[in-house]
PDB file of N, CA and C in Angstrom:
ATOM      1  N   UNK A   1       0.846  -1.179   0.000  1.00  0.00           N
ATOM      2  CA  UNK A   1       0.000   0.000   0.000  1.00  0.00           C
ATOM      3  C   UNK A   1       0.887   1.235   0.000  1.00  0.00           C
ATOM      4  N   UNK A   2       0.347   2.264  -1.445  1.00  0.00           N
ATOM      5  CA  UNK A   2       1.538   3.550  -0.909  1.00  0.00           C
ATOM      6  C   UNK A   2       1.048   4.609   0.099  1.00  0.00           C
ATOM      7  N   UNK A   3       1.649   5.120   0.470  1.00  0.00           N
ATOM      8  CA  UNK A   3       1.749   6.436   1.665  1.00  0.00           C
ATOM      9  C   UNK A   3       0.410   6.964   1.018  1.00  0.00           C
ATOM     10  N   UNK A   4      -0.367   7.830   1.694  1.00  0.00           N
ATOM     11  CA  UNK A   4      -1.080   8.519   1.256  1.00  0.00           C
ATOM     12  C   UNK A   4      -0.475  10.006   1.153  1.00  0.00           C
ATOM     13  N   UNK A   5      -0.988  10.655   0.348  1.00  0.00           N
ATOM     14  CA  UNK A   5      -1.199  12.166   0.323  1.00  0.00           C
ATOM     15  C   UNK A   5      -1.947  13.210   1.507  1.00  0.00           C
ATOM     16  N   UNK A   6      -1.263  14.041   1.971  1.00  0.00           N
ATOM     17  CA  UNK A   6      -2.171  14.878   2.795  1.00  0.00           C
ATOM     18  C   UNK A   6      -3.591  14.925   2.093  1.00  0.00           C
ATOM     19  N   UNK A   7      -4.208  15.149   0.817  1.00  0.00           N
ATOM     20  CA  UNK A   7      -4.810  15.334   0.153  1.00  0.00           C
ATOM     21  C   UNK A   7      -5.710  14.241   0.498  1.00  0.00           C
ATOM     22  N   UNK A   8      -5.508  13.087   0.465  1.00  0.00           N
ATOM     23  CA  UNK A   8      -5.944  11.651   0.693  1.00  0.00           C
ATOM     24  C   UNK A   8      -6.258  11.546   1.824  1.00  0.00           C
ATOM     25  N   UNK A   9      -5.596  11.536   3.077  1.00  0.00           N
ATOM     26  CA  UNK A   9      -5.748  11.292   4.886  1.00  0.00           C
ATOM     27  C   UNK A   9      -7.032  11.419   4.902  1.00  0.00           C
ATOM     28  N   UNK A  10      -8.110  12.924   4.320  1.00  0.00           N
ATOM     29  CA  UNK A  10      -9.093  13.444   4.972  1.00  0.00           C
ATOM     30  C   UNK A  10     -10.361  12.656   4.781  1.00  0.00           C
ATOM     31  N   UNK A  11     -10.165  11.862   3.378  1.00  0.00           N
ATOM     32  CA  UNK A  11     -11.097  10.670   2.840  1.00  0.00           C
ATOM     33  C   UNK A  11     -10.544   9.501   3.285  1.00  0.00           C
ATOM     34  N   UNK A  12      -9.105   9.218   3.897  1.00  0.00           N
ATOM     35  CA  UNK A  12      -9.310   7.933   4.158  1.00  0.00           C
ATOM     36  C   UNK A  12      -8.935   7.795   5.361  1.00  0.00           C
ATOM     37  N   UNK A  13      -9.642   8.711   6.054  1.00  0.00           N
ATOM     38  CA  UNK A  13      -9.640   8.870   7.574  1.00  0.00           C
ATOM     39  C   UNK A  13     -11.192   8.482   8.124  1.00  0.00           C
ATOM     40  N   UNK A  14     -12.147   8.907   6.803  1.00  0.00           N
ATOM     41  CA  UNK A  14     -13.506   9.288   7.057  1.00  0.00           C
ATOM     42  C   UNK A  14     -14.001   7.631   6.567  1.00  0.00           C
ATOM     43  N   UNK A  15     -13.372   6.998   6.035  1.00  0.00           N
ATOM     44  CA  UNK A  15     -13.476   5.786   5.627  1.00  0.00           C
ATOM     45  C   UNK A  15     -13.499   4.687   6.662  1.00  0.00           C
ATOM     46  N   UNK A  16     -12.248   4.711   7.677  1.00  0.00           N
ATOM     47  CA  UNK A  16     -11.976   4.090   8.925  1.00  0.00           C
ATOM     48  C   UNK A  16     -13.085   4.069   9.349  1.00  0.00           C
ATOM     49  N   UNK A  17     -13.388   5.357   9.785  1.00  0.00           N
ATOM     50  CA  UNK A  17     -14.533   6.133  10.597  1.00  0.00           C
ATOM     51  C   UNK A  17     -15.862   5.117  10.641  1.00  0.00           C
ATOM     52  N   UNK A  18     -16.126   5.256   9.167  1.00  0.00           N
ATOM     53  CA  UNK A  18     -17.058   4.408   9.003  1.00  0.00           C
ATOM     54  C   UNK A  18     -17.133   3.259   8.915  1.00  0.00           C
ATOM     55  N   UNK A  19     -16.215   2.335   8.597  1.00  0.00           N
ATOM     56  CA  UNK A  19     -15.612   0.906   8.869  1.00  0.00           C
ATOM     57  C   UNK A  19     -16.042   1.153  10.303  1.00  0.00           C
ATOM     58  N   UNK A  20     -15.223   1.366  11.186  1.00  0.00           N
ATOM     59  CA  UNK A  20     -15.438   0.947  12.749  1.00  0.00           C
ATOM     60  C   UNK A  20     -16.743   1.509  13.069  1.00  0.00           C
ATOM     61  N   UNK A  21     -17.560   1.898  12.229  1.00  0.00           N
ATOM     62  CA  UNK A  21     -19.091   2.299  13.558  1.00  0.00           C
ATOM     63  C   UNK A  21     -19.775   0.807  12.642  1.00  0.00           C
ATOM     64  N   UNK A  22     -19.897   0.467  11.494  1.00  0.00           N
ATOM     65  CA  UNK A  22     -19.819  -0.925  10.713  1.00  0.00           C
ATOM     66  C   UNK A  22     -19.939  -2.039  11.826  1.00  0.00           C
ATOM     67  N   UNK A  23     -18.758  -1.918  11.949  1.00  0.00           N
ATOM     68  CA  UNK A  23     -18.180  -3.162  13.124  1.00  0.00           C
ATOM     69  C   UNK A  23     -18.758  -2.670  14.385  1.00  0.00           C
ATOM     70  N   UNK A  24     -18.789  -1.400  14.773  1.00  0.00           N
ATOM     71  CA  UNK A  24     -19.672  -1.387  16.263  1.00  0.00           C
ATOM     72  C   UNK A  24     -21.037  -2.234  16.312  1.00  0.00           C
ATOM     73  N   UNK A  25     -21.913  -1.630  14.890  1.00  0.00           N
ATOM     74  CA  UNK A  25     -23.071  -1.542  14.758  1.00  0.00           C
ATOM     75  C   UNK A  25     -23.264  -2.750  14.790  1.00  0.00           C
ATOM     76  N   UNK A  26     -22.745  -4.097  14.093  1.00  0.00           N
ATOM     77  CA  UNK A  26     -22.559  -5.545  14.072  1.00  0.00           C
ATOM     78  C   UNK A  26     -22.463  -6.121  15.641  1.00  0.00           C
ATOM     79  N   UNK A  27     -20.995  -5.269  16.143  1.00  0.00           N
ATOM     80  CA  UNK A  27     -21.062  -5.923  17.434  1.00  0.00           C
ATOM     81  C   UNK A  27     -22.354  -6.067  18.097  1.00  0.00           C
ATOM     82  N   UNK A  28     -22.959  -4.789  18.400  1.00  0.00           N
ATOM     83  CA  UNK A  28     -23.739  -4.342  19.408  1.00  0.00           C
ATOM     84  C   UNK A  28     -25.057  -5.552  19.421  1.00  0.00           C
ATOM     85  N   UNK A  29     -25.143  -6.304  18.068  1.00  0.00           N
ATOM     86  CA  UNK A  29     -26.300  -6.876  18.276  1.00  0.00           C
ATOM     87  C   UNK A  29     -25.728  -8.200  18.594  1.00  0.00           C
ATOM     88  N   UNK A  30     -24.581  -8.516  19.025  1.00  0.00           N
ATOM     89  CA  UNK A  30     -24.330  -9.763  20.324  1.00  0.00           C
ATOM     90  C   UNK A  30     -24.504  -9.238  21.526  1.00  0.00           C
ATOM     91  N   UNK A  31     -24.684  -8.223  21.834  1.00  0.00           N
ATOM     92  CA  UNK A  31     -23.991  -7.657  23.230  1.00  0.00           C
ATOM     93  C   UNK A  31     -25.967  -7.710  23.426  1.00  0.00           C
ATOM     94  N   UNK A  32     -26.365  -8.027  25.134  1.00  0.00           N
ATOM     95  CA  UNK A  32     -27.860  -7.983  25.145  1.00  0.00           C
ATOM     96  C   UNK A  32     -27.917  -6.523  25.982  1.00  0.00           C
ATOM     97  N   UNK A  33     -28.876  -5.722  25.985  1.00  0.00           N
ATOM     98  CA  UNK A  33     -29.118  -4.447  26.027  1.00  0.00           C
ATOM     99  C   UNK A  33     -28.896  -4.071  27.523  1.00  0.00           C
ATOM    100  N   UNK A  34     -29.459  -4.910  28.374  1.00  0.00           N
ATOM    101  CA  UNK A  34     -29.316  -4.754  29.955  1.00  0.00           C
ATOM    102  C   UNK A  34     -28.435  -5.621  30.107  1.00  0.00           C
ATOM    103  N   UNK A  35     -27.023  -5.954  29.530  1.00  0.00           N
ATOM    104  CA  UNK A  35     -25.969  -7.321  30.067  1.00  0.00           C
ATOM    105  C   UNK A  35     -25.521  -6.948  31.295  1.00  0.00           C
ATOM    106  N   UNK A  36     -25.373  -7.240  32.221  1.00  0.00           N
ATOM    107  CA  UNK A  36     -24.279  -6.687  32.887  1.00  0.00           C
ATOM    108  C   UNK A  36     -23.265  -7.687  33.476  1.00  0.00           C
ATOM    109  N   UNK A  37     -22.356  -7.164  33.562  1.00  0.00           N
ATOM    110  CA  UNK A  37     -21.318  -7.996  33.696  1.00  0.00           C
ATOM    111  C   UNK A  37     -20.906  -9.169  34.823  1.00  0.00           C
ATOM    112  N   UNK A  38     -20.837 -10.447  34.447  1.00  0.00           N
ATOM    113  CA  UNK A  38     -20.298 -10.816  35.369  1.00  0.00           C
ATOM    114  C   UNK A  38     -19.314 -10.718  37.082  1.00  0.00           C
ATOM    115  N   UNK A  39     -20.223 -11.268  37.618  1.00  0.00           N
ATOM    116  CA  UNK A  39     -19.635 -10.501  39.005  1.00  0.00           C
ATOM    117  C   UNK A  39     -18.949 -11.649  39.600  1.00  0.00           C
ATOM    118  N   UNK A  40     -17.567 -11.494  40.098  1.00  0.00           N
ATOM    119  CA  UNK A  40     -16.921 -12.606  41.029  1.00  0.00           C
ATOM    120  C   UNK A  40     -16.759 -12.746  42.504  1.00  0.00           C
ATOM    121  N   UNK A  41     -17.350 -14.114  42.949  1.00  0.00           N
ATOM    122  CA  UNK A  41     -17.420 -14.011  44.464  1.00  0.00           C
ATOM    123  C   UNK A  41     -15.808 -13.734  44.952  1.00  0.00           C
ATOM    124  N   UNK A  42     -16.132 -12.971  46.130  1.00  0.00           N
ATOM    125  CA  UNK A  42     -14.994 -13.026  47.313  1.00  0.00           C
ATOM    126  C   UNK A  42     -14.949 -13.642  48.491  1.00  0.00           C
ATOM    127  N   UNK A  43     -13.871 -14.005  48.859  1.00  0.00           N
ATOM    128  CA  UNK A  43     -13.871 -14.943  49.872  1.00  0.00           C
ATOM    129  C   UNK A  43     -14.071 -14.077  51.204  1.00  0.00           C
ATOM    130  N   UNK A  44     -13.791 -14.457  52.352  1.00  0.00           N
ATOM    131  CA  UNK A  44     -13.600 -14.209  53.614  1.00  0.00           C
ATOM    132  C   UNK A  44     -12.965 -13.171  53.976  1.00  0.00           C
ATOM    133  N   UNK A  45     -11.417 -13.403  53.346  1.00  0.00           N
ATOM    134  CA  UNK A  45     -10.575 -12.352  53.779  1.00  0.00           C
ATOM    135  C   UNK A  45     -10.947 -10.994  52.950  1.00  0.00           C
ATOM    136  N   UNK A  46     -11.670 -11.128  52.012  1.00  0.00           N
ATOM    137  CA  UNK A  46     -11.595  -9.749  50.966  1.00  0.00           C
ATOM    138  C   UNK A  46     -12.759  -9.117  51.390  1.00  0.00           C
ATOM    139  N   UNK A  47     -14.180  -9.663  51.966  1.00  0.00           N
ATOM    140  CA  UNK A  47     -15.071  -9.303  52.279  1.00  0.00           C
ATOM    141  C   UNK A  47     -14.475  -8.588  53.756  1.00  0.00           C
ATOM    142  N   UNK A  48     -14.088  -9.537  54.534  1.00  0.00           N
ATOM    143  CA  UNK A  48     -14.004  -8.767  55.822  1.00  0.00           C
ATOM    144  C   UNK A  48     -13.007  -7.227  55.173  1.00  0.00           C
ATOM    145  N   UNK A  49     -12.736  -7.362  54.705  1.00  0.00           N
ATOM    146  CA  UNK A  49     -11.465  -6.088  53.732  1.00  0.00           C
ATOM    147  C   UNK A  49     -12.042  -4.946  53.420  1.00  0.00           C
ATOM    148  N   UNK A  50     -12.847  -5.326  52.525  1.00  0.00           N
ATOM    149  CA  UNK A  50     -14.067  -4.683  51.832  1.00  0.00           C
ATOM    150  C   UNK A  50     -15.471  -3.783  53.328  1.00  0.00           C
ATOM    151  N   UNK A  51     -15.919  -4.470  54.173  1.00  0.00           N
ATOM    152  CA  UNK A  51     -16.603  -4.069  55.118  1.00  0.00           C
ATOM    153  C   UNK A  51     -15.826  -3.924  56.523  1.00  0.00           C
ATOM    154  N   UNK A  52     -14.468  -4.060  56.642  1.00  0.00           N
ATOM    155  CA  UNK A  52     -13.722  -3.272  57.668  1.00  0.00           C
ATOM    156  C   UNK A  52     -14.455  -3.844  58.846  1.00  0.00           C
ATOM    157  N   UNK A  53     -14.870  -5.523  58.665  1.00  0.00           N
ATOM    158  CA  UNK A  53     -14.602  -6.030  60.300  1.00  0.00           C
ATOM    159  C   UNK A  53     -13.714  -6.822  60.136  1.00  0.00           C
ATOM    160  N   UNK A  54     -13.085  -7.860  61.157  1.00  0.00           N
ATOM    161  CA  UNK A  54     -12.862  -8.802  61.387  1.00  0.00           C
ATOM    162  C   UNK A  54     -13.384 -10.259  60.617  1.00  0.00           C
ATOM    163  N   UNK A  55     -12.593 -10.898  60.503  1.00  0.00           N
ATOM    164  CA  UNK A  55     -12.718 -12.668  59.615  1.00  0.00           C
ATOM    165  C   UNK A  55     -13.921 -12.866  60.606  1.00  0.00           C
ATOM    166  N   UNK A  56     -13.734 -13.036  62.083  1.00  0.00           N
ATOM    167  CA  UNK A  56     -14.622 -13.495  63.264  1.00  0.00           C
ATOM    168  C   UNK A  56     -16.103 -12.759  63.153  1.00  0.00           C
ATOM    169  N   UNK A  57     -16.030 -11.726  62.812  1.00  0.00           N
ATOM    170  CA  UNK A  57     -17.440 -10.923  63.280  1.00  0.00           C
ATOM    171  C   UNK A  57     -18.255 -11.365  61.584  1.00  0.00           C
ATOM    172  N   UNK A  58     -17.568 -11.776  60.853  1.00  0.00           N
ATOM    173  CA  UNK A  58     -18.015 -12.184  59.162  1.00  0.00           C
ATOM    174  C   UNK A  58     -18.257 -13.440  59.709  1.00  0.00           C
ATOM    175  N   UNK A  59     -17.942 -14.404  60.191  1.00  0.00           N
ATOM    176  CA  UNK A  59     -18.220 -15.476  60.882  1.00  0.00           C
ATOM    177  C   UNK A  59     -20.007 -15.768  61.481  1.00  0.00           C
ATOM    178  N   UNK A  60     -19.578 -14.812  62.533  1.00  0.00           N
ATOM    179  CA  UNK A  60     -20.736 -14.468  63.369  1.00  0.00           C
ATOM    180  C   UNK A  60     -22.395 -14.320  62.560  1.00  0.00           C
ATOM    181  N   UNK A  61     -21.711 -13.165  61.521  1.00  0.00           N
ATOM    182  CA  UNK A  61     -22.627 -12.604  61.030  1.00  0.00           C
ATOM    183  C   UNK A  61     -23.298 -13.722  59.733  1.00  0.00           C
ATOM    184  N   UNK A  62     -22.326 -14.249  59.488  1.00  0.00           N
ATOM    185  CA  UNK A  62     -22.975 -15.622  58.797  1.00  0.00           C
ATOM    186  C   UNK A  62     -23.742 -16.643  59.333  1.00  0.00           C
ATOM    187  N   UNK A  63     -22.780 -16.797  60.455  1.00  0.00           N
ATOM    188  CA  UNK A  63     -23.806 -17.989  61.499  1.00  0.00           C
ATOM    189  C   UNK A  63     -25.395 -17.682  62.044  1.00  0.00           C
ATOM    190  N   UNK A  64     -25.308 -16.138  61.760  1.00  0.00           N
ATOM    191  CA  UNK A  64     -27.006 -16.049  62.473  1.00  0.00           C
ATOM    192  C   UNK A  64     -27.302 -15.377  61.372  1.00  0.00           C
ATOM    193  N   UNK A  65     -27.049 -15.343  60.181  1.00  0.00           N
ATOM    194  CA  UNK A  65     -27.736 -15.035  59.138  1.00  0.00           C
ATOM    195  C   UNK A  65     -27.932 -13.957  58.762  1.00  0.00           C
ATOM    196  N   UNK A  66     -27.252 -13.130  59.504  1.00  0.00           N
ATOM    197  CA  UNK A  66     -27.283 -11.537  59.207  1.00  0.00           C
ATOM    198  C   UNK A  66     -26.919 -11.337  58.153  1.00  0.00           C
ATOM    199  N   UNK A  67     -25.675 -11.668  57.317  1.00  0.00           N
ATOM    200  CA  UNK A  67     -25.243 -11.360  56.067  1.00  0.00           C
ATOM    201  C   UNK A  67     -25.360 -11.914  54.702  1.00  0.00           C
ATOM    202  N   UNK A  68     -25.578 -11.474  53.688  1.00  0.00           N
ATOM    203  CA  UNK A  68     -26.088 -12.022  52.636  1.00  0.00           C
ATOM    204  C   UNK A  68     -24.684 -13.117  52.273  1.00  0.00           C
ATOM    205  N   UNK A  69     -24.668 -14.593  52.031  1.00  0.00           N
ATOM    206  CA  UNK A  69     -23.380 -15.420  51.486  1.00  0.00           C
ATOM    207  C   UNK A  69     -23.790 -16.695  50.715  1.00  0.00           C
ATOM    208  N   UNK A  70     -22.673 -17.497  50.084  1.00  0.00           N
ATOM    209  CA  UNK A  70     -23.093 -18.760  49.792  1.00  0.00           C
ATOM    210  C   UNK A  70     -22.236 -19.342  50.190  1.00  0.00           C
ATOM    211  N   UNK A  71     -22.204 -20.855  50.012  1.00  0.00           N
ATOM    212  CA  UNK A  71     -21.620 -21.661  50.677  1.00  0.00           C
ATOM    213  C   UNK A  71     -21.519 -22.557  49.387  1.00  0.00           C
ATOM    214  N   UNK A  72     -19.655 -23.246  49.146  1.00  0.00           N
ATOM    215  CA  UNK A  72     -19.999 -24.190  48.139  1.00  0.00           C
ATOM    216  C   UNK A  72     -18.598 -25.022  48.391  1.00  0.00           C
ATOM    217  N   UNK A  73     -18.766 -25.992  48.952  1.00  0.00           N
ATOM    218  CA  UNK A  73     -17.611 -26.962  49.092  1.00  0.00           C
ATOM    219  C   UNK A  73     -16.753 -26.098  50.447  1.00  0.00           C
ATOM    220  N   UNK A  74     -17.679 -25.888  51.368  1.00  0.00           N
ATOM    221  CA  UNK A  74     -17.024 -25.829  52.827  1.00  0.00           C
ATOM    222  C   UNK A  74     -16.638 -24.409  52.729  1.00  0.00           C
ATOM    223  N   UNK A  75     -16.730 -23.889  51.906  1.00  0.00           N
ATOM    224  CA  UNK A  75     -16.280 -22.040  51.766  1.00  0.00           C
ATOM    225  C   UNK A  75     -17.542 -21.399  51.248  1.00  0.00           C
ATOM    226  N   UNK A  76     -16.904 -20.063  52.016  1.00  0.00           N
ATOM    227  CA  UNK A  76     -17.831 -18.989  52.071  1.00  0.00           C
ATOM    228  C   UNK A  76     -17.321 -18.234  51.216  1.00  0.00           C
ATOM    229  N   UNK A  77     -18.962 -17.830  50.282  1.00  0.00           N
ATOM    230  CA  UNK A  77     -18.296 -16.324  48.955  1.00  0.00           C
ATOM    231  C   UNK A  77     -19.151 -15.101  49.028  1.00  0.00           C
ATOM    232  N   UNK A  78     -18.820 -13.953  49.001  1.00  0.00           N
ATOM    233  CA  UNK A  78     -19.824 -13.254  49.127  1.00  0.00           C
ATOM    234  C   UNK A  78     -19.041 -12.290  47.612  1.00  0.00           C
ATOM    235  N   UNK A  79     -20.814 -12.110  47.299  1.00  0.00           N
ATOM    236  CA  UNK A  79     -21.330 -10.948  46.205  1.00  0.00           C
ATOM    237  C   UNK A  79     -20.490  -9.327  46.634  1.00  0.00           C
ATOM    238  N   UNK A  80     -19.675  -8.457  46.364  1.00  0.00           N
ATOM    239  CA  UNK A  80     -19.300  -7.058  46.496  1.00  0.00           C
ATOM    240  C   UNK A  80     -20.849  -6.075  46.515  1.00  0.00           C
ATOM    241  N   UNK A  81     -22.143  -6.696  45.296  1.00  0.00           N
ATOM    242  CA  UNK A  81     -23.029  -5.810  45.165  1.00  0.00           C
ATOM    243  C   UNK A  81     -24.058  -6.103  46.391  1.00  0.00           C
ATOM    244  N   UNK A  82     -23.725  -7.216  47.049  1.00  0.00           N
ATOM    245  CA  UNK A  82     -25.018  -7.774  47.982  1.00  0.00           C
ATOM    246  C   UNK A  82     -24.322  -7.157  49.181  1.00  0.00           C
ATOM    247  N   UNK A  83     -23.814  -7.563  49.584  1.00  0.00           N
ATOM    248  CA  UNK A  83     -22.857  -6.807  50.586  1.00  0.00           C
ATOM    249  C   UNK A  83     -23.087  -4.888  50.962  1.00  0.00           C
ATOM    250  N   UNK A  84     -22.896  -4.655  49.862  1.00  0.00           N
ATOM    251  CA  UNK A  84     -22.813  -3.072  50.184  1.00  0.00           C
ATOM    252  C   UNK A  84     -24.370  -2.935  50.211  1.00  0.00           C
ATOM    253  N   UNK A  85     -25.172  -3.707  49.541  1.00  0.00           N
ATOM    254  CA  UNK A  85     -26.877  -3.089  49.919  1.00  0.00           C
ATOM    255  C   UNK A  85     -26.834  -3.656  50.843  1.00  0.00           C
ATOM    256  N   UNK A  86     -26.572  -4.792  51.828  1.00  0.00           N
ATOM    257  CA  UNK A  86     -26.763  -4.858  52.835  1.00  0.00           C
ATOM    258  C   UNK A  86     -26.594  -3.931  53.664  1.00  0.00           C
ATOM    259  N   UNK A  87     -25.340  -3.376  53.975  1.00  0.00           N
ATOM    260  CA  UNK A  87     -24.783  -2.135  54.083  1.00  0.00           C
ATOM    261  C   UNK A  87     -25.627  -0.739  54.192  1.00  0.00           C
ATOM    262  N   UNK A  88     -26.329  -0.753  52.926  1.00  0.00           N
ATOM    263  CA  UNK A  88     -26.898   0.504  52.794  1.00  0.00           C
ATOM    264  C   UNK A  88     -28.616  -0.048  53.622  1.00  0.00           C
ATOM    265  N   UNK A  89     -28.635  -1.075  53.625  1.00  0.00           N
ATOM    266  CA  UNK A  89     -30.146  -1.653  54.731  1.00  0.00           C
ATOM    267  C   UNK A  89     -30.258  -1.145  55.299  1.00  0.00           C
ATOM    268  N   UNK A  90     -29.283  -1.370  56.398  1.00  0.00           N
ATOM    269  CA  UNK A  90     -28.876  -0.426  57.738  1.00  0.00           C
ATOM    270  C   UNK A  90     -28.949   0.744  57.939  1.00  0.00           C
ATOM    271  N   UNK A  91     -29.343   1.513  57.132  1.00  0.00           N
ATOM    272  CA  UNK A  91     -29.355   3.513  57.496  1.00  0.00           C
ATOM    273  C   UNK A  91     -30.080   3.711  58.076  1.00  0.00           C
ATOM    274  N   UNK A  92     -29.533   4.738  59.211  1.00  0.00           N
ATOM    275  CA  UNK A  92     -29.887   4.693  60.301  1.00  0.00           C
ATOM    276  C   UNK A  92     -30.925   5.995  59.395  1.00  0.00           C
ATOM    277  N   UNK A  93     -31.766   6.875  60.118  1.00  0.00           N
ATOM    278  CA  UNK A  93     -32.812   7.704  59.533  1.00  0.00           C
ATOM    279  C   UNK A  93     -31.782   8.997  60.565  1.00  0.00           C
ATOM    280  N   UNK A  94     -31.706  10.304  60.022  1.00  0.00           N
ATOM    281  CA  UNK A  94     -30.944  11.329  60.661  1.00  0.00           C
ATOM    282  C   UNK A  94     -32.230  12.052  61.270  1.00  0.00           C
ATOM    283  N   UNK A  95     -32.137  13.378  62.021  1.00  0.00           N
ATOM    284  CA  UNK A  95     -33.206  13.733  63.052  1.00  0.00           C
ATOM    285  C   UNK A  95     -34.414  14.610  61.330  1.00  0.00           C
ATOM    286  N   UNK A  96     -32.726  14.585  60.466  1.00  0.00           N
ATOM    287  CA  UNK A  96     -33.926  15.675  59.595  1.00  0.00           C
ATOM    288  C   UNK A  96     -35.282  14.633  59.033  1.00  0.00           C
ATOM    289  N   UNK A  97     -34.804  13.567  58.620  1.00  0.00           N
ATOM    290  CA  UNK A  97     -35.628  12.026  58.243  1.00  0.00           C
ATOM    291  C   UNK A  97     -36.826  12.328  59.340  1.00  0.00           C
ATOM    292  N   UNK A  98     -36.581  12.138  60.191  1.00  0.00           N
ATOM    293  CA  UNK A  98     -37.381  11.828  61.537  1.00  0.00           C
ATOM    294  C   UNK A  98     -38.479  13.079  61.709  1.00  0.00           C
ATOM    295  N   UNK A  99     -37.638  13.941  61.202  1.00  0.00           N
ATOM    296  CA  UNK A  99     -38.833  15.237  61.821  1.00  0.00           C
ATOM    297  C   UNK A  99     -39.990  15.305  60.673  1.00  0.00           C
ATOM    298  N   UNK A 100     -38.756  14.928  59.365  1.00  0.00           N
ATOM    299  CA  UNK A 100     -40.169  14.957  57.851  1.00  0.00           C
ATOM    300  C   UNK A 100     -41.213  14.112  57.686  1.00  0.00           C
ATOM    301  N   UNK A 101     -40.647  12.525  58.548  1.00  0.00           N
ATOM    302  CA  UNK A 101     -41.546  11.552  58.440  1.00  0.00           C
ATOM    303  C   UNK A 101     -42.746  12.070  59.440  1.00  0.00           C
ATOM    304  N   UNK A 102     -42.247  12.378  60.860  1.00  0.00           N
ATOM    305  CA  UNK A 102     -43.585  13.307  61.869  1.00  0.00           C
ATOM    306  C   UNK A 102     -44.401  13.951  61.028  1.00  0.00           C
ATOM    307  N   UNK A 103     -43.920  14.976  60.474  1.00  0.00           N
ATOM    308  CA  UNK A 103     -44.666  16.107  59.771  1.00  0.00           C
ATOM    309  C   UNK A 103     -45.634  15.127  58.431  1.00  0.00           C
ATOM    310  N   UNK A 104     -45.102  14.624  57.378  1.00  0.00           N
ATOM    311  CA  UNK A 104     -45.585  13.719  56.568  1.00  0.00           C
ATOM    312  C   UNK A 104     -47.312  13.241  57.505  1.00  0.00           C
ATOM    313  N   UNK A 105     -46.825  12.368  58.802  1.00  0.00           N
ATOM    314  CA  UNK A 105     -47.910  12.032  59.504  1.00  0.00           C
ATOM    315  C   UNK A 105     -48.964  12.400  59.767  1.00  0.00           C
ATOM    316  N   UNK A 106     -48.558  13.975  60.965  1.00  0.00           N
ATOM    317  CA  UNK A 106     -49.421  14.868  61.041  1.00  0.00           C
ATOM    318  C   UNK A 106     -50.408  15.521  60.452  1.00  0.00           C
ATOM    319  N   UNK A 107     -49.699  15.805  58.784  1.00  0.00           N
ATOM    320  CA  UNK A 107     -50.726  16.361  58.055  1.00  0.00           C
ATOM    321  C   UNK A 107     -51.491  15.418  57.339  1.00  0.00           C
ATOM    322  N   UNK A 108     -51.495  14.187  57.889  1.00  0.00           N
ATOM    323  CA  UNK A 108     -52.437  13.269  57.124  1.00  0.00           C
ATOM    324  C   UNK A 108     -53.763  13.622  57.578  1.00  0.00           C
TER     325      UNK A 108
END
């Protein structure tokens, strides 16, 4: 293939261009619209890592069921996305929460 011409680049730049939206446009109809990506369990040590307790209190919290996990050949895996909504379960309500939910009431 010879060199192109400055003259040339601007058409066979616009050419690429359109080649690769080609090939996007192809891809896109393997890809499914809501995919989302594969998620990989973590073990013990990365979870307790991840939520800043202790191996023991991840223990605990498994044994009475507090925490979302699975179990598969004697080990424990936990989800990163189950975990943090668990996480976010827990919110506590602040006084401003508290005073809007009163008021909400009242004027029923």
């Amino acid at each position: 293939m010879d060199t192109p011409t400055l003259e040339q680049t601007p058409k066979m730049l616009q050419s690429l261009i359109n080649r690769f939206e080609g090939f996007e446009n192809k891809l896109s109809k393997f890809i499914a619209p809501n995919h989302k990506p594969i998620e990989i369990p973590i073990g013990i040590a990365e979870a307790s890592k991840f939520l800043g307790r202790s191996n023991q209190t991840i223990y605990k919290d498994v044994q009475s069921g507090n925490i979302p996990y699975y179990k598969k050949g004697g080990k424990l895996y936990f989800l990163k996305s189950e975990l943090l909504e668990w996480v976010k379960s827990g919110k506590m309500k602040t006084s401003l929460d508290l005073s809007n939910d009163l008021d909400n009431a009242l004027s029923r």
